[in-house]
C-alpha atoms as a PDB file:
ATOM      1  CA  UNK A   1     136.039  81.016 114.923  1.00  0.00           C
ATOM      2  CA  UNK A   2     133.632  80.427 112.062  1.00  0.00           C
ATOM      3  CA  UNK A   3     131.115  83.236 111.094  1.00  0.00           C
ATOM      4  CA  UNK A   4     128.755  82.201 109.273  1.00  0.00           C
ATOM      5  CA  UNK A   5     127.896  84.691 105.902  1.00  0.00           C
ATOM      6  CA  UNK A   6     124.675  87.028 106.638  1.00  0.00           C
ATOM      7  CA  UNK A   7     121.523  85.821 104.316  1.00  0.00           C
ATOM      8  CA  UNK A   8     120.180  88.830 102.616  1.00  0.00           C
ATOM      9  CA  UNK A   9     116.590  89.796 103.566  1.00  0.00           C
ATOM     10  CA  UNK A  10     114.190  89.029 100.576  1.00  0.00           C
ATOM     11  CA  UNK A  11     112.317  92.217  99.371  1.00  0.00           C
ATOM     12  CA  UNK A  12     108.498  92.173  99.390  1.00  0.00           C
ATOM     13  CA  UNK A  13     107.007  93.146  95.739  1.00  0.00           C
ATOM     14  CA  UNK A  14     104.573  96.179  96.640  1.00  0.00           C
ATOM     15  CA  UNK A  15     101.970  96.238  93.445  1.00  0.00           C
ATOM     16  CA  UNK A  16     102.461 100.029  92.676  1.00  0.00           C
ATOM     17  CA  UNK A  17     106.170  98.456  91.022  1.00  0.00           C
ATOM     18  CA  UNK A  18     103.662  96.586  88.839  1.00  0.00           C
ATOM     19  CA  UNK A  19     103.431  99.789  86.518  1.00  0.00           C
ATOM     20  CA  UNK A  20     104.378 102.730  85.785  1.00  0.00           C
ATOM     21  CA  UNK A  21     104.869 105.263  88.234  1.00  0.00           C
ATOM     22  CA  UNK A  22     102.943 108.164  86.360  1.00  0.00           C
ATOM     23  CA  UNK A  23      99.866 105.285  85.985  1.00  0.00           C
ATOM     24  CA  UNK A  24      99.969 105.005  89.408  1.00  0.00           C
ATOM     25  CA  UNK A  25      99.904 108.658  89.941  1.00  0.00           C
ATOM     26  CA  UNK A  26      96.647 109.032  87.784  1.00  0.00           C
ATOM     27  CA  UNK A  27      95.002 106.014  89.891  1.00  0.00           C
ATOM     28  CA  UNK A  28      96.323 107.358  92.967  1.00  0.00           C
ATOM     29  CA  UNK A  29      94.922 110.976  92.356  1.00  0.00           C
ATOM     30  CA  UNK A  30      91.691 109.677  91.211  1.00  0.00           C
ATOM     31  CA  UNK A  31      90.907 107.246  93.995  1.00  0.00           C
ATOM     32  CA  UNK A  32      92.065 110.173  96.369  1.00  0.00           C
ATOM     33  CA  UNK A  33      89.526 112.899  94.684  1.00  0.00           C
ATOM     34  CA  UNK A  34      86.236 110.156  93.986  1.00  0.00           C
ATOM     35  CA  UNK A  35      86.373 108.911  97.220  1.00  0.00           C
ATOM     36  CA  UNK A  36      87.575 111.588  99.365  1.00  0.00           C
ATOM     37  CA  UNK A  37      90.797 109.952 100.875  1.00  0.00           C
ATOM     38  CA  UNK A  38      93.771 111.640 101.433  1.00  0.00           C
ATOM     39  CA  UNK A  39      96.287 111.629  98.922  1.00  0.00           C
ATOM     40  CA  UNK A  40      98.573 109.332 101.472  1.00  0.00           C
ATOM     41  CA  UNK A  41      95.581 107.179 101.905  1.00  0.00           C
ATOM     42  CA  UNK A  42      94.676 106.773  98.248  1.00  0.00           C
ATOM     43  CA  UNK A  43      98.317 105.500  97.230  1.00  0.00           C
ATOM     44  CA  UNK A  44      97.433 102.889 100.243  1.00  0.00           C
ATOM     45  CA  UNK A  45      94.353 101.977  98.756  1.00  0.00           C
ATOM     46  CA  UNK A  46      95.712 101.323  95.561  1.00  0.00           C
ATOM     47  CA  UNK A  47      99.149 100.043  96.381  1.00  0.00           C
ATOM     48  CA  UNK A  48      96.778  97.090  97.635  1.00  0.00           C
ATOM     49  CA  UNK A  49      94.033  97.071  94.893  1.00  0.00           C
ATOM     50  CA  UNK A  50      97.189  96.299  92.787  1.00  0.00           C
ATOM     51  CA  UNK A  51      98.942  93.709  94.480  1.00  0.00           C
ATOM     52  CA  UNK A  52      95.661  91.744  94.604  1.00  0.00           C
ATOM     53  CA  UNK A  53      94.380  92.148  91.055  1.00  0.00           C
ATOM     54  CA  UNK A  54      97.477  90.903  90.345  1.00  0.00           C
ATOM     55  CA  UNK A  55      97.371  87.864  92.435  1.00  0.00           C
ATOM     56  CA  UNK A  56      94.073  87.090  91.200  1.00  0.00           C
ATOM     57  CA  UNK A  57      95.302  87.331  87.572  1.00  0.00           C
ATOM     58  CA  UNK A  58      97.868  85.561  87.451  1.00  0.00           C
ATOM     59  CA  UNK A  59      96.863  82.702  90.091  1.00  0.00           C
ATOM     60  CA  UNK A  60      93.726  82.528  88.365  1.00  0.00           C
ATOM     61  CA  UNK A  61      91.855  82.858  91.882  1.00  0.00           C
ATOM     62  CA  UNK A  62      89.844  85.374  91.050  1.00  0.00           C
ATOM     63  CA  UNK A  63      86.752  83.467  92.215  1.00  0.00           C
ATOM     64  CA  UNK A  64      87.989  82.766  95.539  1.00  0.00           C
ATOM     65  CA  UNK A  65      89.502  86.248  96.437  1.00  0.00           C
ATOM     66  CA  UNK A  66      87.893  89.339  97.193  1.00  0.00           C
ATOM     67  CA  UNK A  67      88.945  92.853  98.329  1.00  0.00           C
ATOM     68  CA  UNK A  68      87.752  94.092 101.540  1.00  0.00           C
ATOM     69  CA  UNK A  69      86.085  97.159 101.667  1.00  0.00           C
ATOM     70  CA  UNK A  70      88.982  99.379 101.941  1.00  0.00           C
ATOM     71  CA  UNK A  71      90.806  98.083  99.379  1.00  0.00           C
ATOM     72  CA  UNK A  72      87.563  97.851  96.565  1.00  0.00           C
ATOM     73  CA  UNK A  73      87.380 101.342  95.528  1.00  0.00           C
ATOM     74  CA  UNK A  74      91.208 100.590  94.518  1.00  0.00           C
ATOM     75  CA  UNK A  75      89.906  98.082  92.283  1.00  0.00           C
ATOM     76  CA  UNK A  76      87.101  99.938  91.346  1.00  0.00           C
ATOM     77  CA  UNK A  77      89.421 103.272  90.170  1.00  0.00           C
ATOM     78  CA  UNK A  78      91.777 100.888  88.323  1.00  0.00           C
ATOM     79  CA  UNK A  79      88.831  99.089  86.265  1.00  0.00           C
ATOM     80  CA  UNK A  80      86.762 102.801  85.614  1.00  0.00           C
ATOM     81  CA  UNK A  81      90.508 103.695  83.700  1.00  0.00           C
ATOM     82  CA  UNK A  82      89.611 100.834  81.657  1.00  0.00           C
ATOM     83  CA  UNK A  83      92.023 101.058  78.391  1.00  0.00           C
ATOM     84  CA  UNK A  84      94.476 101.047  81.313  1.00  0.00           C
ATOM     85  CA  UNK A  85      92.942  98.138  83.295  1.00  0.00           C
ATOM     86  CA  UNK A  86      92.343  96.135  80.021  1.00  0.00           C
ATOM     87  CA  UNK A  87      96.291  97.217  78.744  1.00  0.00           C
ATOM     88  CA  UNK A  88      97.634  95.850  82.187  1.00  0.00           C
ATOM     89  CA  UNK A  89      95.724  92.891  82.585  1.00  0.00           C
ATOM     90  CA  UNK A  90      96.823  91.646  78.795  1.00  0.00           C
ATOM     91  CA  UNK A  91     100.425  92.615  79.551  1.00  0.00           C
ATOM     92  CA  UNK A  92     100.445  90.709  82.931  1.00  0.00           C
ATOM     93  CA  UNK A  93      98.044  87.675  82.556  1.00  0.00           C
ATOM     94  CA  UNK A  94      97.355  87.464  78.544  1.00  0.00           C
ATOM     95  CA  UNK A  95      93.853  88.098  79.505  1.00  0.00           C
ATOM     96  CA  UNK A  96      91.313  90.610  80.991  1.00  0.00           C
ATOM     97  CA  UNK A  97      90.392  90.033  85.028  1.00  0.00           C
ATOM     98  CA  UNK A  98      86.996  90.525  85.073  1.00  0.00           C
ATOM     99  CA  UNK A  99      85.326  91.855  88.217  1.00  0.00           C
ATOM    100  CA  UNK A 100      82.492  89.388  89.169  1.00  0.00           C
ATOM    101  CA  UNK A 101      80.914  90.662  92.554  1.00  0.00           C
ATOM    102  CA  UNK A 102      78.872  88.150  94.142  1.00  0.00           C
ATOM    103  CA  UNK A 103      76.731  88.020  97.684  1.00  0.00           C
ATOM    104  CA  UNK A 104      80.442  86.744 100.002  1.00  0.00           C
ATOM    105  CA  UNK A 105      80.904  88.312 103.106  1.00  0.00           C
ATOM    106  CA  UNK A 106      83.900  90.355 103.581  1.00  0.00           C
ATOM    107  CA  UNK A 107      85.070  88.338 106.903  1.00  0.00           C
ATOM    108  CA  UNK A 108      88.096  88.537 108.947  1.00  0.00           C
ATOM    109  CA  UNK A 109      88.352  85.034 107.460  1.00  0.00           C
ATOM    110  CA  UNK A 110      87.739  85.667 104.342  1.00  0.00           C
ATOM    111  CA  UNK A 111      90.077  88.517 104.442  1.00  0.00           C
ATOM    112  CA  UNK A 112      92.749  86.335 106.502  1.00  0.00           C
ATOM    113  CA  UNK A 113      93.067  83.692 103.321  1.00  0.00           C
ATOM    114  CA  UNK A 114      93.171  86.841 100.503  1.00  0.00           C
ATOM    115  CA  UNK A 115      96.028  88.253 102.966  1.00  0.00           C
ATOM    116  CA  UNK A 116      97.965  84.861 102.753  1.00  0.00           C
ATOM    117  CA  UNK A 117      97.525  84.246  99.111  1.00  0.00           C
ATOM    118  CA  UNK A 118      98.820  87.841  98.193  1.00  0.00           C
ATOM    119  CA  UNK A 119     101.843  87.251 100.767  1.00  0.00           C
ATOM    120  CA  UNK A 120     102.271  83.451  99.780  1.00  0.00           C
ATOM    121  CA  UNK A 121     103.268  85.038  95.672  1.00  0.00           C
ATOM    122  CA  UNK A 122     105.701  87.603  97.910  1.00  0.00           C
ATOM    123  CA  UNK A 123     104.043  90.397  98.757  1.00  0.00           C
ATOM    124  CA  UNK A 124     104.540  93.251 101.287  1.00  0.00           C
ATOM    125  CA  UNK A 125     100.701  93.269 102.669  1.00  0.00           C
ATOM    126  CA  UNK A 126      99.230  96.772 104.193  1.00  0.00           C
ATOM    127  CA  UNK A 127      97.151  94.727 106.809  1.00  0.00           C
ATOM    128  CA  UNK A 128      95.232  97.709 108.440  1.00  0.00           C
ATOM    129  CA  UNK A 129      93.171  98.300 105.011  1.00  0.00           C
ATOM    130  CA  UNK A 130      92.654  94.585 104.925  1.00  0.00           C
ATOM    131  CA  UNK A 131      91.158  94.714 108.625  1.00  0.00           C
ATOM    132  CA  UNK A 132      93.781  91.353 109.763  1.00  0.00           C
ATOM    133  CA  UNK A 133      96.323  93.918 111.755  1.00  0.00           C
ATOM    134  CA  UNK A 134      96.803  92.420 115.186  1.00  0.00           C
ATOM    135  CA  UNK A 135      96.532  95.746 116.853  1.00  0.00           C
ATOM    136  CA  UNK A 136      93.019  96.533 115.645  1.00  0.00           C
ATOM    137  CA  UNK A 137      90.615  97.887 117.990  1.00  0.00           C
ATOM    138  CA  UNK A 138      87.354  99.311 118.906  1.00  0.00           C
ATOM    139  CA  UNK A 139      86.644 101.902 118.147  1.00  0.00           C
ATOM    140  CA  UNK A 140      88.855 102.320 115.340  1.00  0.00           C
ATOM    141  CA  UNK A 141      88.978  99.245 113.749  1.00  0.00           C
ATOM    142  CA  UNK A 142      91.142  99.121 110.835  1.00  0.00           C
ATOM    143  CA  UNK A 143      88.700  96.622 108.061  1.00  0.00           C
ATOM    144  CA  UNK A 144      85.779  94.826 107.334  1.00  0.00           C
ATOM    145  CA  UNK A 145      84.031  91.924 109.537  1.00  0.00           C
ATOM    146  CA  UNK A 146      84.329  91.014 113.725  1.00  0.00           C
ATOM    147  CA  UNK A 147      87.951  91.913 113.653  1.00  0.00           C
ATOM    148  CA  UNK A 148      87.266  94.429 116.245  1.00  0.00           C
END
């Protein structure tokens, strides 16, 4: 009998490895205590703010992507630390990832193609603050857009 040799499981990146861990305390705390999450929450929050700055960095898709609402005040900590945001984006892309809001909806569909690009480069994706979880439901639904 022939057994074939187990294939090791691939380990999903999670953006908080993307710095240091006492940077991501700082952003963690803040985003907890300016926008009154829960510490658990906040380290969510920017966890994912992370992961998709990065993506957009160093894809160059920062155009095309957007955070949902869940995830933006992630993005919005990070860039308000901005020696920090400007330090990390050098290191990472070899330039600064300017935020350009614009007037785009924050659909599910919208939301579904961010989801896919951050996975696509190997990420581990927190889909209830990106509002694409399968489970969500009125009344608690878990994002931005018709997903409930």
């Amino acid at each position: 009998m022939t057994v074939a040799p187990e294939t090791p499981a691939i380990a999903l990146r999670h953006g908080r490895d993307l710095m240091s861990p006492e940077l991501f305390a700082r952003l963690a705390d803040f985003c907890a205590e300016e926008y009154g999450h829960e510490r658990s929450m906040a380290e969510r929050i920017m966890n994912e703010a992370i992961t998709l700055c990065y993506v957009m960095g160093s894809t160059n898709a920062g155009d095309v992507m957007a955070p949902s609402k869940a995830v933006d005040p992630g993005w919005h900590t990070f860039m308000l630390h901005t020696e920090d945001y400007a330090k990390w984006c050098t290191e990472n892309f070899g330039y600064f990832l300017h935020h350009r809001p614009n007037s785009k909806v924050r659909t599910q569909g919208l939301m579904v193609d961010v989801v896919g690009r951050i996975r696509a480069e190997g990420f581990e994706i927190d889909e209830r603050l990106w509002g694409t979880a399968a489970e969500c439901n009125a009344p608690t639904c878990c994002g931005d857009g018709p997903c409930c």
